[in-house]
Protein backbone atom coordinates (compact mmCIF):
# COMPACT_ATOMS: atom_id res chain seq x y z
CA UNK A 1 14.11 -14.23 -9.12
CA UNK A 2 13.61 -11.82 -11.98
CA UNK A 3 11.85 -12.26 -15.15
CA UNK A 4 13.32 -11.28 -18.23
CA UNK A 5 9.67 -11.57 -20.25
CA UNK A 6 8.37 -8.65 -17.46
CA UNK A 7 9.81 -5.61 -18.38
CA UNK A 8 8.70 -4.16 -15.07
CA UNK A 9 10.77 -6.50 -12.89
CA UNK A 10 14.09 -4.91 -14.98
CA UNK A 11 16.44 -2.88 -12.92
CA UNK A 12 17.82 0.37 -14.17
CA UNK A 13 20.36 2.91 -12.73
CA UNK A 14 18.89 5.26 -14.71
CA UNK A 15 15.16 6.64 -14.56
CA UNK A 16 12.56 4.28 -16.27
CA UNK A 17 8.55 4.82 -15.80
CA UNK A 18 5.94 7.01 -16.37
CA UNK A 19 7.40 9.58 -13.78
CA UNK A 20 10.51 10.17 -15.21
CA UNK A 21 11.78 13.33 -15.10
CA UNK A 22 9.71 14.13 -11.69
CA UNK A 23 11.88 14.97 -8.89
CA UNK A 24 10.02 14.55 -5.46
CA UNK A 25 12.27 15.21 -2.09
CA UNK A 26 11.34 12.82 0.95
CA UNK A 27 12.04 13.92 4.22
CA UNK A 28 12.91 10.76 6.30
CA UNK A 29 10.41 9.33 8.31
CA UNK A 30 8.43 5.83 8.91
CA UNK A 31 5.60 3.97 7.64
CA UNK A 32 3.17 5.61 4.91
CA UNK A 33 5.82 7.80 3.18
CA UNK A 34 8.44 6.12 2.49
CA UNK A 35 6.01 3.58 0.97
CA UNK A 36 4.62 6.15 -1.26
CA UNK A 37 8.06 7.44 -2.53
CA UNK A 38 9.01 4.00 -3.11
CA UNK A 39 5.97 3.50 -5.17
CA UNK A 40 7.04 7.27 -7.22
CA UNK A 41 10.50 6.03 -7.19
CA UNK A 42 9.13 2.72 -9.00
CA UNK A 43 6.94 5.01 -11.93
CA UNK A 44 10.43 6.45 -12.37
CA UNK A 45 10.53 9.62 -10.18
CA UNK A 46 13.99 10.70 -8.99
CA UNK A 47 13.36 10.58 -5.31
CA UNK A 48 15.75 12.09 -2.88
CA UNK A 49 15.51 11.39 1.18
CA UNK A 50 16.60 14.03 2.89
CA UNK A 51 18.03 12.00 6.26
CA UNK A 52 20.11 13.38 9.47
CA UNK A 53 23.94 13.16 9.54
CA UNK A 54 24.90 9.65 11.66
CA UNK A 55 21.44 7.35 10.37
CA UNK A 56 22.22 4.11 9.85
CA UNK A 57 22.97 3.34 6.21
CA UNK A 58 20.24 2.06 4.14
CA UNK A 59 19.40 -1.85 4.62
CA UNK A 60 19.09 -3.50 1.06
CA UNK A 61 16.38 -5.47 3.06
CA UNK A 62 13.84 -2.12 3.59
CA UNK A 63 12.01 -2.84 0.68
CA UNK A 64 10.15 0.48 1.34
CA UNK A 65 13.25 2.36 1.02
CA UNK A 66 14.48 1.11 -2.19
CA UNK A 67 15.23 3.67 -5.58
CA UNK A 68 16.16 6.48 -3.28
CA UNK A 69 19.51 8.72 -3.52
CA UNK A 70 19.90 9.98 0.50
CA UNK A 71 21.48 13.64 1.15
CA UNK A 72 22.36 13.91 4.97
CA UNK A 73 21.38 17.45 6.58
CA UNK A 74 21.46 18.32 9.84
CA UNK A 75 18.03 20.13 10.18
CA UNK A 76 18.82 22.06 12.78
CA UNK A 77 21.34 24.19 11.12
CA UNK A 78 20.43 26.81 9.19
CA UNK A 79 22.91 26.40 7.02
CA UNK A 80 21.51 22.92 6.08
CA UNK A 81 18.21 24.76 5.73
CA UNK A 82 19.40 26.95 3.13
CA UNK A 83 20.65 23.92 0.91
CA UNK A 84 17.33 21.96 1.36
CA UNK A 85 15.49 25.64 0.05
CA UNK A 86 18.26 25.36 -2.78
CA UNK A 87 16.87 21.48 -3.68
CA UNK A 88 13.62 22.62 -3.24
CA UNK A 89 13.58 25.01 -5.78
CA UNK A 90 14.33 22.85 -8.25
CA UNK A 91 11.92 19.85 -7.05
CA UNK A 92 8.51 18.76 -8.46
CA UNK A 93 7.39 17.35 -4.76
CA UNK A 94 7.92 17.30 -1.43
CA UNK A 95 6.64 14.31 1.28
CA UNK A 96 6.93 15.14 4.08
CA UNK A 97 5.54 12.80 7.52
CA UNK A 98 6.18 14.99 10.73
CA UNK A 99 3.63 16.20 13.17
CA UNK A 100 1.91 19.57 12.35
CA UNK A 101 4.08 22.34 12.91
CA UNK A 102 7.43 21.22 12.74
CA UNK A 103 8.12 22.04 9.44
CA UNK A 104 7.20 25.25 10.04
CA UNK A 105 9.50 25.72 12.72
CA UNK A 106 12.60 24.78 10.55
CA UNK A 107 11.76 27.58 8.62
CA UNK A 108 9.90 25.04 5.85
CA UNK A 109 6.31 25.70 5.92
CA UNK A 110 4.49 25.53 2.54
CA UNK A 111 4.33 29.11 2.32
CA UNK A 112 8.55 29.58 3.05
CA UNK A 113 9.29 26.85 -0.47
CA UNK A 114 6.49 28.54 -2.74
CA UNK A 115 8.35 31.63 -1.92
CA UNK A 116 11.48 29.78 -3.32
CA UNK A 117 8.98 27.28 -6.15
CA UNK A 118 5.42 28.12 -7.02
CA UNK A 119 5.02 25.15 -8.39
CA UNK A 120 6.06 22.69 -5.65
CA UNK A 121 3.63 20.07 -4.88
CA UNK A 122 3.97 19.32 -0.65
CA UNK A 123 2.95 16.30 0.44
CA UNK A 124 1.67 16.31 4.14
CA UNK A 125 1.58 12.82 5.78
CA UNK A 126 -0.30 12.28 9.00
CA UNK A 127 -2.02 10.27 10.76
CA UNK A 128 -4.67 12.28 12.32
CA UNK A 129 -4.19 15.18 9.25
CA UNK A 130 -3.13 18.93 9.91
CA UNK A 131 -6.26 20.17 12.20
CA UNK A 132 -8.65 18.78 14.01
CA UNK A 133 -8.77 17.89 17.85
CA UNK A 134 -6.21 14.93 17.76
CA UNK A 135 -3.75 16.47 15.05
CA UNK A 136 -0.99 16.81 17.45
CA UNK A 137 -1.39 13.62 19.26
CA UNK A 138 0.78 10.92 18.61
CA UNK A 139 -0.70 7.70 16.83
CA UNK A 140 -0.20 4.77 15.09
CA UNK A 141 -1.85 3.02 12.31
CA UNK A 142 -4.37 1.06 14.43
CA UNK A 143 -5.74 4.76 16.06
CA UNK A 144 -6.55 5.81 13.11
CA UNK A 145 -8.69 3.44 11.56
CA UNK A 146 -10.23 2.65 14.69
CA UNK A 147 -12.31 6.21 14.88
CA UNK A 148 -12.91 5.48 11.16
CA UNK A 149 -15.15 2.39 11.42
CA UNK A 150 -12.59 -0.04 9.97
CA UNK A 151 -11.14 -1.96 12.94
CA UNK A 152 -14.61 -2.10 14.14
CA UNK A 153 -15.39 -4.28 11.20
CA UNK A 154 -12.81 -6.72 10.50
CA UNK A 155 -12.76 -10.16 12.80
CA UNK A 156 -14.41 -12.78 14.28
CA UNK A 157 -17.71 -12.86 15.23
CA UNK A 158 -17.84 -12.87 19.31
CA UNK A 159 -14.27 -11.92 19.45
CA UNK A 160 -12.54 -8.47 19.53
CA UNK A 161 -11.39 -6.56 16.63
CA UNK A 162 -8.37 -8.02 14.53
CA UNK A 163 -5.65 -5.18 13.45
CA UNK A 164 -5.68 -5.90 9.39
CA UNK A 165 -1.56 -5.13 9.54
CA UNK A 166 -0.76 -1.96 8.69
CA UNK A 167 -2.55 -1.95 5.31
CA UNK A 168 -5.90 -0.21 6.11
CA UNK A 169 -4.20 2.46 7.40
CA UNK A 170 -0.56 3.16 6.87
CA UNK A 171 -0.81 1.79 3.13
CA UNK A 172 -4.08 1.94 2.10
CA UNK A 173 -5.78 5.03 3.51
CA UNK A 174 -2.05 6.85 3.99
CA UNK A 175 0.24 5.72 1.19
CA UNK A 176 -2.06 5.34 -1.43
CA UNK A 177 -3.94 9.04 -1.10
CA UNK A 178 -1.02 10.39 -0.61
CA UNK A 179 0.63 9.32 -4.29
CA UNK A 180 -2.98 9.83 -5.82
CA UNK A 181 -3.07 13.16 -4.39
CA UNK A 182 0.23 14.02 -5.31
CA UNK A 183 0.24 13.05 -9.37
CA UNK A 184 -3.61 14.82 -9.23
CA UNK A 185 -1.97 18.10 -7.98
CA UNK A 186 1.11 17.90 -10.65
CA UNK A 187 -1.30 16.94 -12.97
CA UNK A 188 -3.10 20.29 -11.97
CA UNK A 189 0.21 22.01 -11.39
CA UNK A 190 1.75 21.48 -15.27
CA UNK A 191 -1.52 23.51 -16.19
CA UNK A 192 -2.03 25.99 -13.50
CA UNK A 193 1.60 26.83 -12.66
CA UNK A 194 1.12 26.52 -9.38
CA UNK A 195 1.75 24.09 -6.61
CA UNK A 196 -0.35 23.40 -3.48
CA UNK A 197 -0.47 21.01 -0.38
CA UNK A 198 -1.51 18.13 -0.45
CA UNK A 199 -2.81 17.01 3.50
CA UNK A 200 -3.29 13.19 3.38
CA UNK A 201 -4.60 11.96 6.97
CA UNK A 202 -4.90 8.42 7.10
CA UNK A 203 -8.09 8.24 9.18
CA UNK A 204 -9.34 10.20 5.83
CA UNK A 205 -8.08 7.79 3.77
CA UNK A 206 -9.39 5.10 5.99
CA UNK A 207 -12.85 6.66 5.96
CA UNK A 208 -12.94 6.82 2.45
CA UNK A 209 -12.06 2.91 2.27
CA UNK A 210 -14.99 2.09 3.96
CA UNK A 211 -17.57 3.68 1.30
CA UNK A 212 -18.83 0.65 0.20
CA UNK A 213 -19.68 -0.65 3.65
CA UNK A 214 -21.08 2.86 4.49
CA UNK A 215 -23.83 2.19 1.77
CA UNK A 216 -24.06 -1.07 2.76
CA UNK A 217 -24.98 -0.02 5.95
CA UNK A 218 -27.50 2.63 4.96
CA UNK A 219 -29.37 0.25 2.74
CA UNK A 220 -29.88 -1.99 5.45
CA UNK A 221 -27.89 -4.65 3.89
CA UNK A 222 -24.69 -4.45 6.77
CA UNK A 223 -24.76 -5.78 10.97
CA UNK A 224 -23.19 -3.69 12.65
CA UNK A 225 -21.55 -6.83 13.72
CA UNK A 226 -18.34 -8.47 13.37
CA UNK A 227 -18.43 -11.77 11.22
CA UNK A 228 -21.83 -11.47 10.48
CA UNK A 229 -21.56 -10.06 6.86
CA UNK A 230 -21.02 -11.45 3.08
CA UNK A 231 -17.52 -9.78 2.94
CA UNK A 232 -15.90 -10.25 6.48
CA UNK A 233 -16.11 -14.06 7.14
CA UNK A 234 -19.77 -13.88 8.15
CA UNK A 235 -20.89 -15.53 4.80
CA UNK A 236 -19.57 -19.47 4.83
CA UNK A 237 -18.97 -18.87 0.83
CA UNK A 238 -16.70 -16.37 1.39
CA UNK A 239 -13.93 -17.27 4.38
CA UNK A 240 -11.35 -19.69 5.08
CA UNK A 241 -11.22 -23.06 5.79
CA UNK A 242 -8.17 -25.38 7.48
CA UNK A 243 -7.10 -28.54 5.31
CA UNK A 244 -6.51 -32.32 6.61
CA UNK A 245 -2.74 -30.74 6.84
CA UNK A 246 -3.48 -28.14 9.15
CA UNK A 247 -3.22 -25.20 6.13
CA UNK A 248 -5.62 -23.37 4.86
CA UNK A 249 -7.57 -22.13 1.22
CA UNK A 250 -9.85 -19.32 0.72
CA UNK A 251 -13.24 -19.50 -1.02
CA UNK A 252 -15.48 -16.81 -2.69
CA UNK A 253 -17.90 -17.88 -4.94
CA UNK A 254 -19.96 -14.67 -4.63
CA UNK A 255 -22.04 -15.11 -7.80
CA UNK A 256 -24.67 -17.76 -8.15
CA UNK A 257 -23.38 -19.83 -10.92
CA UNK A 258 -20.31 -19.68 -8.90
CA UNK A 259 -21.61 -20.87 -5.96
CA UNK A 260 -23.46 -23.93 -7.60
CA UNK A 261 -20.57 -25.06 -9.40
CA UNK A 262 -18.54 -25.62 -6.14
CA UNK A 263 -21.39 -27.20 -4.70
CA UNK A 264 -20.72 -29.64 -7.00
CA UNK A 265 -16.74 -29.85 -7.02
CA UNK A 266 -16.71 -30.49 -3.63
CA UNK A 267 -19.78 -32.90 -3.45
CA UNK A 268 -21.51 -30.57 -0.39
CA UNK A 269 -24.54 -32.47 0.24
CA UNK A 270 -27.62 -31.28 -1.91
CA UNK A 271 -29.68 -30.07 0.34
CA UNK A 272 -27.65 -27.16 0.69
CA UNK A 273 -26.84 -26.16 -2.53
CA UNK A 274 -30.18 -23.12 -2.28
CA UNK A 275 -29.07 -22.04 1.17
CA UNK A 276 -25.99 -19.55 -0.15
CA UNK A 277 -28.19 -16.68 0.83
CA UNK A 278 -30.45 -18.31 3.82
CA UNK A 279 -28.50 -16.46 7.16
CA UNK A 280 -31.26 -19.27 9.08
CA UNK A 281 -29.18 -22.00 7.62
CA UNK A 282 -25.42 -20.30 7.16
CA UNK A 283 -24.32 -22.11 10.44
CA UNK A 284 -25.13 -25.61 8.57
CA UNK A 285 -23.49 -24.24 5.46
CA UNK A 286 -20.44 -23.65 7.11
CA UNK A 287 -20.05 -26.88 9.11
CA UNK A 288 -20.54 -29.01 6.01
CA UNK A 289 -18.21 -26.98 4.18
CA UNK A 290 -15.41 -27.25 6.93
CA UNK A 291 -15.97 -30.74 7.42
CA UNK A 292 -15.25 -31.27 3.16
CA UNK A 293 -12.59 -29.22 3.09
CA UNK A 294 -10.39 -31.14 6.42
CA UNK A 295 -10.62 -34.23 4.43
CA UNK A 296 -8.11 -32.74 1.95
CA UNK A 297 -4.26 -31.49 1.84
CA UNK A 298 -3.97 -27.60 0.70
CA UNK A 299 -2.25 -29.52 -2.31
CA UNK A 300 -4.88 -31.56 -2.68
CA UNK A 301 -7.31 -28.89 -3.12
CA UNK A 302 -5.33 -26.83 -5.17
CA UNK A 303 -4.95 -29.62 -7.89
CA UNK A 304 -8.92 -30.31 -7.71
CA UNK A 305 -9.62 -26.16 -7.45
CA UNK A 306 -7.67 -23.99 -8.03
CA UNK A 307 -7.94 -22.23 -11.75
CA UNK A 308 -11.63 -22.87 -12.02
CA UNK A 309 -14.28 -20.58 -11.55
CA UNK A 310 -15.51 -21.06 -7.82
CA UNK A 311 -13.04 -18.39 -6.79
CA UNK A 312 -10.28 -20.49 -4.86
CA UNK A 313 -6.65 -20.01 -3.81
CA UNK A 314 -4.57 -21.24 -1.10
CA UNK A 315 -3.79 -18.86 2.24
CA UNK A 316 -0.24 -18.90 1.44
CA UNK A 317 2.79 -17.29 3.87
CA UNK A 318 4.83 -14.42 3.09
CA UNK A 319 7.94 -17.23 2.68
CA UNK A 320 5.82 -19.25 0.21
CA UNK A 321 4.25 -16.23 -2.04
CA UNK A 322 7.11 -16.26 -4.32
CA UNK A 323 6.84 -19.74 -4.78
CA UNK A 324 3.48 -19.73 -6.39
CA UNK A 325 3.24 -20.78 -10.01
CA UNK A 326 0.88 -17.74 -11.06
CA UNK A 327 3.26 -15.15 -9.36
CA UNK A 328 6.14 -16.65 -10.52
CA UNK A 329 4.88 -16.51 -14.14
CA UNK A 330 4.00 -13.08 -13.90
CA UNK A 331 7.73 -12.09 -12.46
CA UNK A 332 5.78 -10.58 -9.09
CA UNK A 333 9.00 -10.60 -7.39
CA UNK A 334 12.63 -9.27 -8.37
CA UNK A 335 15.72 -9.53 -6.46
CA UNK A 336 17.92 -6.22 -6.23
CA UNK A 337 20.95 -6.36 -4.22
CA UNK A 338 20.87 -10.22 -3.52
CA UNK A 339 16.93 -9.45 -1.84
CA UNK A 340 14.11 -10.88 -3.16
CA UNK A 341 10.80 -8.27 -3.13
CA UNK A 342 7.91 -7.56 -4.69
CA UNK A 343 8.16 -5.83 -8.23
CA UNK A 344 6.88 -2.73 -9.23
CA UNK A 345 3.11 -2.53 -9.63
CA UNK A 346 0.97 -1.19 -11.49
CA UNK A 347 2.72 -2.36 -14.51
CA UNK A 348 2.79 0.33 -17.74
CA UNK A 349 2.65 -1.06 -21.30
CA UNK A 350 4.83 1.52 -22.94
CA UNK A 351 6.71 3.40 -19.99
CA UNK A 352 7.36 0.23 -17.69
CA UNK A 353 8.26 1.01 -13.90
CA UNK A 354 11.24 -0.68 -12.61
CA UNK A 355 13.32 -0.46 -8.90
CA UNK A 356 15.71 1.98 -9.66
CA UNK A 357 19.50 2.05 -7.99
CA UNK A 358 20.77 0.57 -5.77
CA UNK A 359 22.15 3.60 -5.09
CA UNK A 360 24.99 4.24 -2.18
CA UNK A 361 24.49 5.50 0.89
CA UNK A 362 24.76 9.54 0.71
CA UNK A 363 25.62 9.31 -3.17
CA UNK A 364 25.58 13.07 -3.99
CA UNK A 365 25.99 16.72 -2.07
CA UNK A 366 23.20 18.81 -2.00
CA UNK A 367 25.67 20.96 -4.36
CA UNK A 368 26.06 17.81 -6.97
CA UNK A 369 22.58 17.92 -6.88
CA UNK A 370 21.85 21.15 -7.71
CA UNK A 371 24.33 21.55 -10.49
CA UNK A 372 23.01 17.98 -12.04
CA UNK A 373 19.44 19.31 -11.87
CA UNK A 374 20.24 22.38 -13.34
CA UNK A 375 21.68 21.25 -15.87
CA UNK A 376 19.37 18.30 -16.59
């Protein structure tokens, strides 16, 4: 569905967003970057993957890899190597998500394309970051956050550690540096004149996540203990709780006033509306509150709660998301090529972002795209 009243959810074949004009190349890979050159492409960046000759073509359903124009290069050719110096040269950034080292090798290192463009911004997207004693291992998502403190944290009390998706890591402490890093150094770049790399290692990212719980935990106000805190399920007034129809709503009342006003929306006995911040009685808290809450239908609840100020909304599944009145009103999803996805975001009051393309599959030549660069 796309909203006409959202500007953001538009499409556009031609550049729209903040970033327009920036020209980042994206070395294929998996995982954090192409979700941070989806999220450049979105601001309006002209982002071209770089991909080997043979890969499949692109599937309209890899929401990560929409907005993109794909030149294939063997990489193992010199010849190849020469053209992707040639793009470079004319680039703003480059993201790039191999293991340390083997960039260098193909004759790519930072120090080969500032040679060719001082002004290049390279992206370096890792997992464990360039050095270090684990920098050439290989990892996934949940390694990294796990030395970080993260994984640690997050599920049930008396049960092992729940892998939060691939959002602590991959997205959040990988994608997300990564583009932040990346606009700070252009930023730095348009006054300077000169480029630099930009090493974002998700268990850096990850690490930098957890400040808040860090401080937390040096004030003395954090267990080193799974479910046994305000903000990881340990609180009853800030967790889940399963409906008469075997669903589920969320509940955060954090704030006092908060907190007393769903006391009294859902009728929890009285005696428990002072024990919000009692841990002796949190047990108590909890059963009363699940017991309320399975004598209702999710819908149910939503029509009595949701929209008022005890901090409610319903644990909905990926399937159902779009469905939801607020998101729907707010155009949160856009379909581009018959696929329905999340829209841009942020959203931009005067430069709106907007999924750019669909492009096909090997569109231009590194030539073409030299000779349109140069003279755009």
């Amino acid at each position: 569905m796309t909203s006409s009243s959202n500007p953001s959810s538009s499409l556009s074949n031609g550049a729209s967003g903040p970033l327009r004009g920036v020209r980042v190349v994206e070395f294929s890979g998996l995982g954090p970057g192409p979700f941070a050159c989806m999220l450049l492409s979105d601001m309006g960046a002209e982002v071209i993957r770089i991909d080997r000759p043979g890969a499949p073509q692109t599937d309209p359903r890899d929401i990560t890899g929409r907005g993109r124009k794909t030149v294939l290069l063997d990489l193992k050719d010199p010849r190849s190597i020469a053209q992707v110096l040639d793009i470079l040269a004319h680039a703003d950034m480059l993201v790039e998500g191999f293991r340390p080292g083997v960039m260098e090798r193909l004759g790519l290192s930072p120090q080969a394309v500032a040679y060719r463009n001082p002004r290049l911004i390279y992206g370096r997207m890792t997992g464990w970051g360039q050095d270090g004693p684990l920098a050439l291992a290989a990892g996934h998502d949940i390694n990294y956050i796990a030395i970080t403190g993260a994984l640690a944290a997050i599920g049930e009390s008396g049960r092992g550690p729940v892998p939060p998706l691939n959002l602590v890591g991959d997205y959040g402490g990988g994608s997300l540096y990564l583009v932040m890093g990346l606009l700070a150094a252009l930023l730095e770049a348009r006054a300077s004149g000169r480029g630099q790399v930009v090493d974002a290692a998700i268990c850096d990212g990850a690490l930098s996540l957890m400040s808040n719980n860090q401080s937390h935990r040096l004030r003395g106000l954090y267990e080193d203990r799974r479910g046994s805190n305000m903000l990881d399920g340990g609180a009853p007034y800030y967790t889940t709780y399963e409906t008469s129809d075997a669903q589920y709503v969320s509940i955060g009342p954090i704030e006092p006033k908060f907190f007393a006003l769903m006391c009294r929306m859902i009728d929890l006995p009285p005696a428990l509306w002072d024990a919000q911040n009692d841990r002796t009685r949190w047990h108590a808290l909890r059963d009363a509150m699940a017991a309320i809450f399975r004598t209702r239908s999710r819908a149910q609840w939503c029509d009595q709660l949701e929209g008022t100020d005890i901090c409610f909304a319903p644990v909905l599944t990926l399937g159902e998301a779009a469905e939801h009145p607020h998101l729907r009103a707010r155009g949160g999803f856009v379909e581009v090529a018959g696929v329905q996805q999340p829209a841009p975001a942020p959203r931009f009051s005067r430069t709106p972002s907007a999924v750019q393309g669909p492009f096909a599959e090997a569109e231009v030549t590194p030539q073409q795209l030299v000779e349109a660069w140069l003279q755009g």
